[in-house]
PDB file of N, CA and C in Angstrom:
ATOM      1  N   UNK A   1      33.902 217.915  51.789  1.00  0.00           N
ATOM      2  CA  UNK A   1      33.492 218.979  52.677  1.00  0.00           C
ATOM      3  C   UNK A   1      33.109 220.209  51.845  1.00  0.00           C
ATOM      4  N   UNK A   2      31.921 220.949  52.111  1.00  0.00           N
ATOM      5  CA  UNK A   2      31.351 221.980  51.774  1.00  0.00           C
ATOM      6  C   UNK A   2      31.720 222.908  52.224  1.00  0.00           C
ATOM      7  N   UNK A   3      32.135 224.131  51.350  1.00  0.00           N
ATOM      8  CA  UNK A   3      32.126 225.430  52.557  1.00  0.00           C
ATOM      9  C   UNK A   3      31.300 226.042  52.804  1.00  0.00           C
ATOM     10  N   UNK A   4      31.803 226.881  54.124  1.00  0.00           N
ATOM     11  CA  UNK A   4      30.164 227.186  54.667  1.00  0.00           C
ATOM     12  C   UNK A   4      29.572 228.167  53.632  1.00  0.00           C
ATOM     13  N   UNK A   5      30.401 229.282  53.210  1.00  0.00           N
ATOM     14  CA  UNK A   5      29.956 230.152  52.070  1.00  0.00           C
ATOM     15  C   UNK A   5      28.745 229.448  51.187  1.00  0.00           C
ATOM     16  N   UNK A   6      28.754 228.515  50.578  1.00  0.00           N
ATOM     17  CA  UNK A   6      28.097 227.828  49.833  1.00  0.00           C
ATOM     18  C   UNK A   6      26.697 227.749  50.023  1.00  0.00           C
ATOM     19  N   UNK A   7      26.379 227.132  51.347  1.00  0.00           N
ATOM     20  CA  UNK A   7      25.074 227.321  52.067  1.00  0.00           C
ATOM     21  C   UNK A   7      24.447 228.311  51.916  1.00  0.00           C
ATOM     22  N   UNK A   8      25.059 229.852  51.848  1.00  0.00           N
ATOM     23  CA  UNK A   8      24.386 230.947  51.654  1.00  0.00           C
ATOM     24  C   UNK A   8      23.936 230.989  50.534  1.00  0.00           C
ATOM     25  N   UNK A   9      25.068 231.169  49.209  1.00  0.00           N
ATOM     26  CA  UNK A   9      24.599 230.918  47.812  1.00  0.00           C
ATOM     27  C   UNK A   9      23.257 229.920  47.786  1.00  0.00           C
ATOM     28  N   UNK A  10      23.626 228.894  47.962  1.00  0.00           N
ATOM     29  CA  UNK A  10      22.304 227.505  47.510  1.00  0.00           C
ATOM     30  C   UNK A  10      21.073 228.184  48.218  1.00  0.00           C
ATOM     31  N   UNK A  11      21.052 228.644  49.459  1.00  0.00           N
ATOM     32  CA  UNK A  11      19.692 229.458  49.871  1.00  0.00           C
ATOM     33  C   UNK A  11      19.267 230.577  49.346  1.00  0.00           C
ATOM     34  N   UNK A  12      20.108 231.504  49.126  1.00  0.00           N
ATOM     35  CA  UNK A  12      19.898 232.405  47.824  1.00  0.00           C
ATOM     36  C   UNK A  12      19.160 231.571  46.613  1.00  0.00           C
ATOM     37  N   UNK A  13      19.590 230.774  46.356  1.00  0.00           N
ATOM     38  CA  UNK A  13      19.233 230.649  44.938  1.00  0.00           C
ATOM     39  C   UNK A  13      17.704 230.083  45.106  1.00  0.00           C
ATOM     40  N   UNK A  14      17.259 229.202  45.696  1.00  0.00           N
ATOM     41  CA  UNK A  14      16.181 228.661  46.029  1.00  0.00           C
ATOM     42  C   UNK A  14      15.054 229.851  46.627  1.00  0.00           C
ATOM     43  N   UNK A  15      15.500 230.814  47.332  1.00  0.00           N
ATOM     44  CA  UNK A  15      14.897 231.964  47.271  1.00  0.00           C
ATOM     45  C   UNK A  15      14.246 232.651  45.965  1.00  0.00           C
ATOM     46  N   UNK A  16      15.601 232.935  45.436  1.00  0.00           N
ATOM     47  CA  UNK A  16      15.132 233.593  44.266  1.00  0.00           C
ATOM     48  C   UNK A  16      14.793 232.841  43.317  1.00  0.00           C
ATOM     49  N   UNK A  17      14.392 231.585  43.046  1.00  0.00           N
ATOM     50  CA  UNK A  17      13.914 230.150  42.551  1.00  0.00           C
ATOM     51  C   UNK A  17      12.153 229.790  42.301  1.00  0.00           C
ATOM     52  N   UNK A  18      11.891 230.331  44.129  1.00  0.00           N
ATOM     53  CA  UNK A  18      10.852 229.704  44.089  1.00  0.00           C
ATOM     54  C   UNK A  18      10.769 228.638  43.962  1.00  0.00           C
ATOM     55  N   UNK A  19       9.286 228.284  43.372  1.00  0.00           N
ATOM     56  CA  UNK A  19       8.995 227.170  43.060  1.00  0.00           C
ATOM     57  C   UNK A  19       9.625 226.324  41.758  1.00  0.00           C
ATOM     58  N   UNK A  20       9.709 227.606  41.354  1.00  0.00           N
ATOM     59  CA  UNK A  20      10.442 227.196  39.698  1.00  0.00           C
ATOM     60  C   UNK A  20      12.404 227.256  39.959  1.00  0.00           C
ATOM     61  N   UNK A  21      12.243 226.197  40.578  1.00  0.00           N
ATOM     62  CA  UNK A  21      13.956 225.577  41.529  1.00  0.00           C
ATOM     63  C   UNK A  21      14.372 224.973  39.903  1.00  0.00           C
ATOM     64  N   UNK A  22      13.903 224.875  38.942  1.00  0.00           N
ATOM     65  CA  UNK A  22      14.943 224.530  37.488  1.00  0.00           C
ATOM     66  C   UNK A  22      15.693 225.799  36.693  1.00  0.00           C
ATOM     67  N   UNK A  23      15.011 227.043  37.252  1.00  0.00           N
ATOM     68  CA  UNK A  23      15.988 227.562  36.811  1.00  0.00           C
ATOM     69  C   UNK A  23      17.261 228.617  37.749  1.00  0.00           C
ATOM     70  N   UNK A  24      17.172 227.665  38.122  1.00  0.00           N
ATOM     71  CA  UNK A  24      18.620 228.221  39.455  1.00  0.00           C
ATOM     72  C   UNK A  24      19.829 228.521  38.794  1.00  0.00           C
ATOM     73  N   UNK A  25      20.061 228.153  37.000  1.00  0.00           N
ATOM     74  CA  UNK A  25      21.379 228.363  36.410  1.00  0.00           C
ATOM     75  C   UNK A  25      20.565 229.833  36.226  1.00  0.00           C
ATOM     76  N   UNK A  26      19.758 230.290  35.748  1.00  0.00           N
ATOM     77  CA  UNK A  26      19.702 231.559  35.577  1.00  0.00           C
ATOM     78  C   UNK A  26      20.236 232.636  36.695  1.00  0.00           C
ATOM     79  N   UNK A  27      19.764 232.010  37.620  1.00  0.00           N
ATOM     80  CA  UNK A  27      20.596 233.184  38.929  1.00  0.00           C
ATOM     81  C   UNK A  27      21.991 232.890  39.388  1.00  0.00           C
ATOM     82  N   UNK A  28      22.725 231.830  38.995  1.00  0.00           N
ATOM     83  CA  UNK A  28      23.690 231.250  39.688  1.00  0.00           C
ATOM     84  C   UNK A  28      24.563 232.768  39.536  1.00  0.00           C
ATOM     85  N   UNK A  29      25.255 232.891  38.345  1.00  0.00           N
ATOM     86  CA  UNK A  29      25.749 234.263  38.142  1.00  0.00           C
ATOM     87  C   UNK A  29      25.528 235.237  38.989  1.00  0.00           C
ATOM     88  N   UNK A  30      24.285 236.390  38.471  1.00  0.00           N
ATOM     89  CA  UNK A  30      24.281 237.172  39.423  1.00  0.00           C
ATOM     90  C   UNK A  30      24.086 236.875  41.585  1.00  0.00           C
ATOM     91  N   UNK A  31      23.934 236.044  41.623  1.00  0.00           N
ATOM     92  CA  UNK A  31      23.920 235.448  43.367  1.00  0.00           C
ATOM     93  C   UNK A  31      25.479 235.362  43.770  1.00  0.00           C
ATOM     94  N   UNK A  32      26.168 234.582  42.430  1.00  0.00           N
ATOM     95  CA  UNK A  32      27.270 234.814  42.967  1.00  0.00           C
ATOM     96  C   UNK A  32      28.309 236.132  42.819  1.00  0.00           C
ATOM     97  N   UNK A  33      27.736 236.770  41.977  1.00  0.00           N
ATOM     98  CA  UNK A  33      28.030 238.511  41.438  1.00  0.00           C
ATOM     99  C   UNK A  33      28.055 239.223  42.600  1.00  0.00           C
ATOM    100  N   UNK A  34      26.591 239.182  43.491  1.00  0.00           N
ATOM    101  CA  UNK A  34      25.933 239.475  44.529  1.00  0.00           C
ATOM    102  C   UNK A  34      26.756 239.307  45.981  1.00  0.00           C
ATOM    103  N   UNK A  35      27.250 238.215  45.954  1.00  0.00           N
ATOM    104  CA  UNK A  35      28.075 237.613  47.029  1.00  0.00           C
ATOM    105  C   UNK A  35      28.947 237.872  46.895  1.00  0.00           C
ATOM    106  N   UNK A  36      30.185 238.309  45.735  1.00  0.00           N
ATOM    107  CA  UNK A  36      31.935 238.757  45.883  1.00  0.00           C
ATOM    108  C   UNK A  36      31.329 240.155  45.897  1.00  0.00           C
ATOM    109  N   UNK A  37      30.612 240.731  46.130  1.00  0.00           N
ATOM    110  CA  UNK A  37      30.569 242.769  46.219  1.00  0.00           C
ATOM    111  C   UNK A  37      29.879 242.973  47.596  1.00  0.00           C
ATOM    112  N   UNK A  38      29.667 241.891  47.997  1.00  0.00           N
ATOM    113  CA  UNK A  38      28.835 242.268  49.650  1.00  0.00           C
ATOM    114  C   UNK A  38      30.424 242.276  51.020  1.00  0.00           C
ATOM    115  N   UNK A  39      29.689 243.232  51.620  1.00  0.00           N
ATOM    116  CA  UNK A  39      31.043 242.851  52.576  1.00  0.00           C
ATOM    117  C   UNK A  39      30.837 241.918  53.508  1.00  0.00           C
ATOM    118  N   UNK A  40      31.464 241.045  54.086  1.00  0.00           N
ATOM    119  CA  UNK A  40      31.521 240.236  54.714  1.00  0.00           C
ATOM    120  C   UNK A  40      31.706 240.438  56.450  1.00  0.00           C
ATOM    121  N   UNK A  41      31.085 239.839  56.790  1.00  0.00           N
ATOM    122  CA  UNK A  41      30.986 240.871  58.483  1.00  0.00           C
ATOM    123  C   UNK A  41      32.611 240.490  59.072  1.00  0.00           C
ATOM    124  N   UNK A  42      32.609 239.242  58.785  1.00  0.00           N
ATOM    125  CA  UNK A  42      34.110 238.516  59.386  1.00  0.00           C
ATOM    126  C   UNK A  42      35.446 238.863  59.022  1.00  0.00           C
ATOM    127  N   UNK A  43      35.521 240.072  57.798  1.00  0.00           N
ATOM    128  CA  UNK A  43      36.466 240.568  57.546  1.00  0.00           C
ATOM    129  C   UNK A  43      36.121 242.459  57.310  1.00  0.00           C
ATOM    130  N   UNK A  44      34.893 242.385  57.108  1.00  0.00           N
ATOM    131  CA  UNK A  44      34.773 243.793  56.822  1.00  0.00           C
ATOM    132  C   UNK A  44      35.020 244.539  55.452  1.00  0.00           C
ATOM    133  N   UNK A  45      35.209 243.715  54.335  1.00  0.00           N
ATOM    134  CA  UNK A  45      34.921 243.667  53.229  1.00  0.00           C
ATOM    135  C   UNK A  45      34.266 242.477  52.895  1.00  0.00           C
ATOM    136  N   UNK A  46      34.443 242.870  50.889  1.00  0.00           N
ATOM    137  CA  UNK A  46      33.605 242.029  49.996  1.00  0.00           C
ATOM    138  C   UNK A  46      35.085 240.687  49.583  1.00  0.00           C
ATOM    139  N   UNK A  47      34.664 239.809  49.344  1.00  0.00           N
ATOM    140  CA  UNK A  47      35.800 239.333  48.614  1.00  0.00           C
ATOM    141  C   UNK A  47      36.288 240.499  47.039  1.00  0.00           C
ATOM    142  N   UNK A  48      35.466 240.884  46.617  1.00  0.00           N
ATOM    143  CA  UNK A  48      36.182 241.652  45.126  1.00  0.00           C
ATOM    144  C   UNK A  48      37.426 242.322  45.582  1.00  0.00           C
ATOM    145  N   UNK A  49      36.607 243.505  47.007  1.00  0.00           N
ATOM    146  CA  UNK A  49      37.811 244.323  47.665  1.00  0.00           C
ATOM    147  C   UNK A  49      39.045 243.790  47.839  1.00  0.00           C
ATOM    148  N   UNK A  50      39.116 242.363  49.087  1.00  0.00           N
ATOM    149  CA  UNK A  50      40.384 241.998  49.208  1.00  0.00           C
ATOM    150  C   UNK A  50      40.714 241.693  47.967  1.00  0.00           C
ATOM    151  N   UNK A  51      40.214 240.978  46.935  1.00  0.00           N
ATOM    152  CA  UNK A  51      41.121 240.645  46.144  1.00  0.00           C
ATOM    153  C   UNK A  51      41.850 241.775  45.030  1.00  0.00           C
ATOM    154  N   UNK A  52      41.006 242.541  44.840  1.00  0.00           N
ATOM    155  CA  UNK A  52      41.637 243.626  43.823  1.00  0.00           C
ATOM    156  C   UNK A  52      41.993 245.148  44.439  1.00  0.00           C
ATOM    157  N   UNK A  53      41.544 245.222  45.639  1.00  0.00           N
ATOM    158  CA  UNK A  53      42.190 246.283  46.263  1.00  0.00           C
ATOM    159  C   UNK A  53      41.633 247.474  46.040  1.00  0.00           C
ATOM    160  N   UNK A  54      40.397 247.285  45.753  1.00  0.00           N
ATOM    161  CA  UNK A  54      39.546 248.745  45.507  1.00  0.00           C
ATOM    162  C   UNK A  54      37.954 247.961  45.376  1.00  0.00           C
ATOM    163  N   UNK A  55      36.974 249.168  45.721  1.00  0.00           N
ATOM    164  CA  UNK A  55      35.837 248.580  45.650  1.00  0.00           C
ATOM    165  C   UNK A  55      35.428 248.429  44.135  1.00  0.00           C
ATOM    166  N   UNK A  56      33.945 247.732  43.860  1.00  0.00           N
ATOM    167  CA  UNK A  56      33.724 247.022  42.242  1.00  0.00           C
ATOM    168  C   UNK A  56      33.049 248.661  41.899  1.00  0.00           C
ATOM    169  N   UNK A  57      33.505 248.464  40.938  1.00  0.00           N
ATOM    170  CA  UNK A  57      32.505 249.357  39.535  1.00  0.00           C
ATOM    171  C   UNK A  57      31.577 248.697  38.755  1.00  0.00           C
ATOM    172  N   UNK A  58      30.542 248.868  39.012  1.00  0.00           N
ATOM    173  CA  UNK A  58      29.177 247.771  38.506  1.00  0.00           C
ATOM    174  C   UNK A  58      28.545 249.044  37.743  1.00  0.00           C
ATOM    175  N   UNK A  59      27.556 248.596  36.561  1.00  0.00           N
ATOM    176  CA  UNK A  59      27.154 249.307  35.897  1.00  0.00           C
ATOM    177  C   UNK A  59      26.115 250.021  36.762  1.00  0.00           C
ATOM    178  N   UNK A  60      25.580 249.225  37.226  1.00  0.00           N
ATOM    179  CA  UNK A  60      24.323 249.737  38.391  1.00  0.00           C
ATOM    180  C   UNK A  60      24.718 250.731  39.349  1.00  0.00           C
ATOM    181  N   UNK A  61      25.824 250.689  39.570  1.00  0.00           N
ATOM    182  CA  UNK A  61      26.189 251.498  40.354  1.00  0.00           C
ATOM    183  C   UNK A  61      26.654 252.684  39.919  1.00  0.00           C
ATOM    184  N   UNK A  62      26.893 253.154  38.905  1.00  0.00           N
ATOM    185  CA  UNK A  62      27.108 254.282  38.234  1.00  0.00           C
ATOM    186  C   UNK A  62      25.500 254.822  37.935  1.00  0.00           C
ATOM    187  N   UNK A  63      24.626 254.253  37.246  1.00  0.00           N
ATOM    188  CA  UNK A  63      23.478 254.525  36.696  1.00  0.00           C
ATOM    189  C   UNK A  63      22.401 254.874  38.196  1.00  0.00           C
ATOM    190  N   UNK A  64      22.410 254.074  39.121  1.00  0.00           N
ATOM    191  CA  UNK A  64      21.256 254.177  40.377  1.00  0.00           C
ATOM    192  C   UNK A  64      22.625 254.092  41.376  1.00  0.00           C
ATOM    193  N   UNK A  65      22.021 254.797  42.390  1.00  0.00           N
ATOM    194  CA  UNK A  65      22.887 255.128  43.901  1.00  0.00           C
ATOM    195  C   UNK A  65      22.561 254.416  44.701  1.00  0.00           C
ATOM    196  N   UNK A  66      21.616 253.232  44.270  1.00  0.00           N
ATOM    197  CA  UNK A  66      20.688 252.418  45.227  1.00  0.00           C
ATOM    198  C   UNK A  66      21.130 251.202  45.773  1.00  0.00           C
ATOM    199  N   UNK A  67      22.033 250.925  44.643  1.00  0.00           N
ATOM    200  CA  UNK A  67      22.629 249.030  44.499  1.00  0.00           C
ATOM    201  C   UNK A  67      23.192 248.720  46.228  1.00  0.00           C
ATOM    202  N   UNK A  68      23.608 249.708  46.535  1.00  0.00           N
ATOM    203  CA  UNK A  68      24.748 249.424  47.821  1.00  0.00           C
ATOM    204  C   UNK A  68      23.580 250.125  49.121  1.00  0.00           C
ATOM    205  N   UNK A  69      22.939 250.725  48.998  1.00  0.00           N
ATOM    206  CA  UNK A  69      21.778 250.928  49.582  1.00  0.00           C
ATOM    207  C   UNK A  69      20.918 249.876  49.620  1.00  0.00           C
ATOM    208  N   UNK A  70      20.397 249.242  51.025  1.00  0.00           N
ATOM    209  CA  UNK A  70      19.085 247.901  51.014  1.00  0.00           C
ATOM    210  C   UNK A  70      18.744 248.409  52.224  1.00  0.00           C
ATOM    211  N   UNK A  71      17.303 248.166  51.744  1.00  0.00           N
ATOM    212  CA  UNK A  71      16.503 248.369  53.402  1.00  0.00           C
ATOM    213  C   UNK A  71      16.938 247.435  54.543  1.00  0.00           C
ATOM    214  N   UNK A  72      17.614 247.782  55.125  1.00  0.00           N
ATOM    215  CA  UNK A  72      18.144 246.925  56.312  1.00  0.00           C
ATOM    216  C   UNK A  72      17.335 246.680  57.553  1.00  0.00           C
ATOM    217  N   UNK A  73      15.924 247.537  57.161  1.00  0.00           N
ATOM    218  CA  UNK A  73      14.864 247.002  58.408  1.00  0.00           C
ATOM    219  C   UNK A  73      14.656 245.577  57.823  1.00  0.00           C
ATOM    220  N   UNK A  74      14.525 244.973  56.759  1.00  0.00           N
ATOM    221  CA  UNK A  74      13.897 243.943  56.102  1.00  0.00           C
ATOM    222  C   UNK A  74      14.788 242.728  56.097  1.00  0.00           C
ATOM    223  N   UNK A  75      16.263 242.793  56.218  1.00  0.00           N
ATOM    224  CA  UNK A  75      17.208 242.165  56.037  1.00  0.00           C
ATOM    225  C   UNK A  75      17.875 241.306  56.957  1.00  0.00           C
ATOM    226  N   UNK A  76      17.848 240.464  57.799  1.00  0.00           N
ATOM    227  CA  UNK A  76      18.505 240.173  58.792  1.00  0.00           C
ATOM    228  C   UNK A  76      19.505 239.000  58.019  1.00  0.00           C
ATOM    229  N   UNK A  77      19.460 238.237  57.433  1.00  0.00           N
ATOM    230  CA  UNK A  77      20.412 237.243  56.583  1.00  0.00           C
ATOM    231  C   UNK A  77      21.229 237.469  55.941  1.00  0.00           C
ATOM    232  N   UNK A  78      22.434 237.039  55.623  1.00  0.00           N
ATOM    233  CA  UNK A  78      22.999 236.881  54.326  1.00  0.00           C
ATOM    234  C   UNK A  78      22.435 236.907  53.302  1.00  0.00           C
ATOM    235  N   UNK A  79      21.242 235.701  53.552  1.00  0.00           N
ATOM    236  CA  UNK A  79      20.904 234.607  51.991  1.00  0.00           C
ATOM    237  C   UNK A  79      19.495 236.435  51.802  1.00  0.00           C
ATOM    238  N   UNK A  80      19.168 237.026  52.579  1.00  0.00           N
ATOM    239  CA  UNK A  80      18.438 237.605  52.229  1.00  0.00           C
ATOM    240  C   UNK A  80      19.087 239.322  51.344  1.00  0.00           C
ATOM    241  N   UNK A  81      20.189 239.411  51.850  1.00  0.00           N
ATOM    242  CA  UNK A  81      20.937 240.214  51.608  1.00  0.00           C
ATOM    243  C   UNK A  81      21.502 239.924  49.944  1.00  0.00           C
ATOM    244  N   UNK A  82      21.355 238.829  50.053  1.00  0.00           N
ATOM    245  CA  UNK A  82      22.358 238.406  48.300  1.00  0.00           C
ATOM    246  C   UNK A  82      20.411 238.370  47.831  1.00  0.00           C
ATOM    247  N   UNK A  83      19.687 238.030  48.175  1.00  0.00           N
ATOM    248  CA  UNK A  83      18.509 238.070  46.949  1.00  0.00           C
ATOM    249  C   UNK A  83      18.026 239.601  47.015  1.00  0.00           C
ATOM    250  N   UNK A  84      18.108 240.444  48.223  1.00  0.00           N
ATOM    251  CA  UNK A  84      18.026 242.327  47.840  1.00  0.00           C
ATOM    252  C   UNK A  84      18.587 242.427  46.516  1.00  0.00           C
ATOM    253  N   UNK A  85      20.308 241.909  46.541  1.00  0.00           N
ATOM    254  CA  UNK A  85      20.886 241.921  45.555  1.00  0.00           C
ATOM    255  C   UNK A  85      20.953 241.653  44.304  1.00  0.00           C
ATOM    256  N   UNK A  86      20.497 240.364  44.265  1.00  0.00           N
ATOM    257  CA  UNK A  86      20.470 239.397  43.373  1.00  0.00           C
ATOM    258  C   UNK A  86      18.866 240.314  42.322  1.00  0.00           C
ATOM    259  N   UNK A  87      17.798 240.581  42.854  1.00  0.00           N
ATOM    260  CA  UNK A  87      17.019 241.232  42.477  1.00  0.00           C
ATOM    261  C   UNK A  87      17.048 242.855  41.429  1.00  0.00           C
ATOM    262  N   UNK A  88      17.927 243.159  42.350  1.00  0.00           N
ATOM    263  CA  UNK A  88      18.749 244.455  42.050  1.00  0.00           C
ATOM    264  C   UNK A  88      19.252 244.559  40.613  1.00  0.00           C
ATOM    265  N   UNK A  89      20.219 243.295  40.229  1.00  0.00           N
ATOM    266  CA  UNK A  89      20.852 242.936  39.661  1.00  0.00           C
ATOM    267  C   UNK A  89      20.214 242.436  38.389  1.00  0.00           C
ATOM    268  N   UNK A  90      19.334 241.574  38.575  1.00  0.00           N
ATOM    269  CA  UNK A  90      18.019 240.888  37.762  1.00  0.00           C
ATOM    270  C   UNK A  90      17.125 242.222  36.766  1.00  0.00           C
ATOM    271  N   UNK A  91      16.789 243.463  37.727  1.00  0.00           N
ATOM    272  CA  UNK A  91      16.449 244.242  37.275  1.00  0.00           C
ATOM    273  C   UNK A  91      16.909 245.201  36.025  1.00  0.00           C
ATOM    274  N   UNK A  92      18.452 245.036  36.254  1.00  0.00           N
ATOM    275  CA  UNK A  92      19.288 245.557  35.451  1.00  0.00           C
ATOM    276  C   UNK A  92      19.500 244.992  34.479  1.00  0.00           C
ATOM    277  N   UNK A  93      19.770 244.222  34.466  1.00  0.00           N
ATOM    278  CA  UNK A  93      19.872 242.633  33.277  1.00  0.00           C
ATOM    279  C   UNK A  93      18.686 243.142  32.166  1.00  0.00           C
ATOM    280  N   UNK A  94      17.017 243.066  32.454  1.00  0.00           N
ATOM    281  CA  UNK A  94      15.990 242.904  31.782  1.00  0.00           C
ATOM    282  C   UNK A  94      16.177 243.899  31.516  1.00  0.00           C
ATOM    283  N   UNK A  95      16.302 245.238  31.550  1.00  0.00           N
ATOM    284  CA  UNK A  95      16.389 246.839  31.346  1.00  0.00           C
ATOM    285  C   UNK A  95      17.839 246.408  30.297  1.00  0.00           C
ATOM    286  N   UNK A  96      18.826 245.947  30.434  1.00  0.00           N
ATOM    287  CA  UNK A  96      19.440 246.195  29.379  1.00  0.00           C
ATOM    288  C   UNK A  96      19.240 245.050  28.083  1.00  0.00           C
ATOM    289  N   UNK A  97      18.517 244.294  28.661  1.00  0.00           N
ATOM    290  CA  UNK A  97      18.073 243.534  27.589  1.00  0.00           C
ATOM    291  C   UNK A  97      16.740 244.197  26.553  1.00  0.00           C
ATOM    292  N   UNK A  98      16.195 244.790  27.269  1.00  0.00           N
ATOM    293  CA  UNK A  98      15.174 245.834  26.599  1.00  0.00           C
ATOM    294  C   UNK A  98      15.730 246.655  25.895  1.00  0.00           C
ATOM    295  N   UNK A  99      16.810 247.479  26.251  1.00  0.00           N
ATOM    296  CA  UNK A  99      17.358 248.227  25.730  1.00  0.00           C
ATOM    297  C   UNK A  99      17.917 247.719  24.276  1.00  0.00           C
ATOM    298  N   UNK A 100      18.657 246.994  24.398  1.00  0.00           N
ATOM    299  CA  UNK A 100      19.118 246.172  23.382  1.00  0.00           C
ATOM    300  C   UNK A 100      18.329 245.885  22.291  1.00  0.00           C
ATOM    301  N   UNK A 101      17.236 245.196  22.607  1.00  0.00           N
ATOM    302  CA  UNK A 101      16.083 244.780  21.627  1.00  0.00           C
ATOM    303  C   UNK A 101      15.779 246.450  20.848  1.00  0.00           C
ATOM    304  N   UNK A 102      15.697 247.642  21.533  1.00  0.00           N
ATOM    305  CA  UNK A 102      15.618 248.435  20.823  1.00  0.00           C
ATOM    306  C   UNK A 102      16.477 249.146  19.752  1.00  0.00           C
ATOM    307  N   UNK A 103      17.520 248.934  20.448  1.00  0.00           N
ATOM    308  CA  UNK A 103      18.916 249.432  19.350  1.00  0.00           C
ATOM    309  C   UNK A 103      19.161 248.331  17.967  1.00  0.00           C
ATOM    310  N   UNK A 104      18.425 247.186  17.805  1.00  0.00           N
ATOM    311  CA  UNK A 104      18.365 246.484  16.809  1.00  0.00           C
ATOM    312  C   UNK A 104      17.094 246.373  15.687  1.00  0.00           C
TER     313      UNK A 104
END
């Protein structure tokens, strides 16, 4: 048996996949990064919250005010809500990978 959680992830990922569905290990991480910091309607938090008892400190979220901000005219899903995210997230990644390449 599958949980239902799961379904969301795997549609996330194929979202943010595209056509190019081989590299789904590249997003697996942040989708599922994406998914423990979202709150959950059925409890009213994120899983991070319940589990650690305070909301996440993400780098993104110190640097842009935006991460927790999504256009919610655009959003009606979960699976669409974790690729806002997942995108978000993606963005940050390549920016510090740029960064990096420069400090070397």
């Amino acid at each position: 048996m599958v949980e239902r959680g799961h379904k969301q992830l795997k549609d996330a990922l194929v979202k943010m996949c595209g056509e190019s569905g081989g590299k789904w290990k590249n997003y697996l991480p942040l989708v599922t990064l994406a998914d423990r910091v979202s709150i959950k309607r059925s409890t009213g938090f994120s899983p991070f919250e319940l589990q650690f008892g305070q909301l996440p400190v993400l780098q993104i979220g110190i640097e842009t005010k935006t991460f927790l901000a999504v256009e919610w005219q655009t959003i009606s899903t979960t699976e669409e809500l974790l690729q806002a995210r997942t995108k978000k997230l993606k963005g940050k990644k390549q920016k510090n990978s740029k960064n990096q390449g420069r400090t070397q």
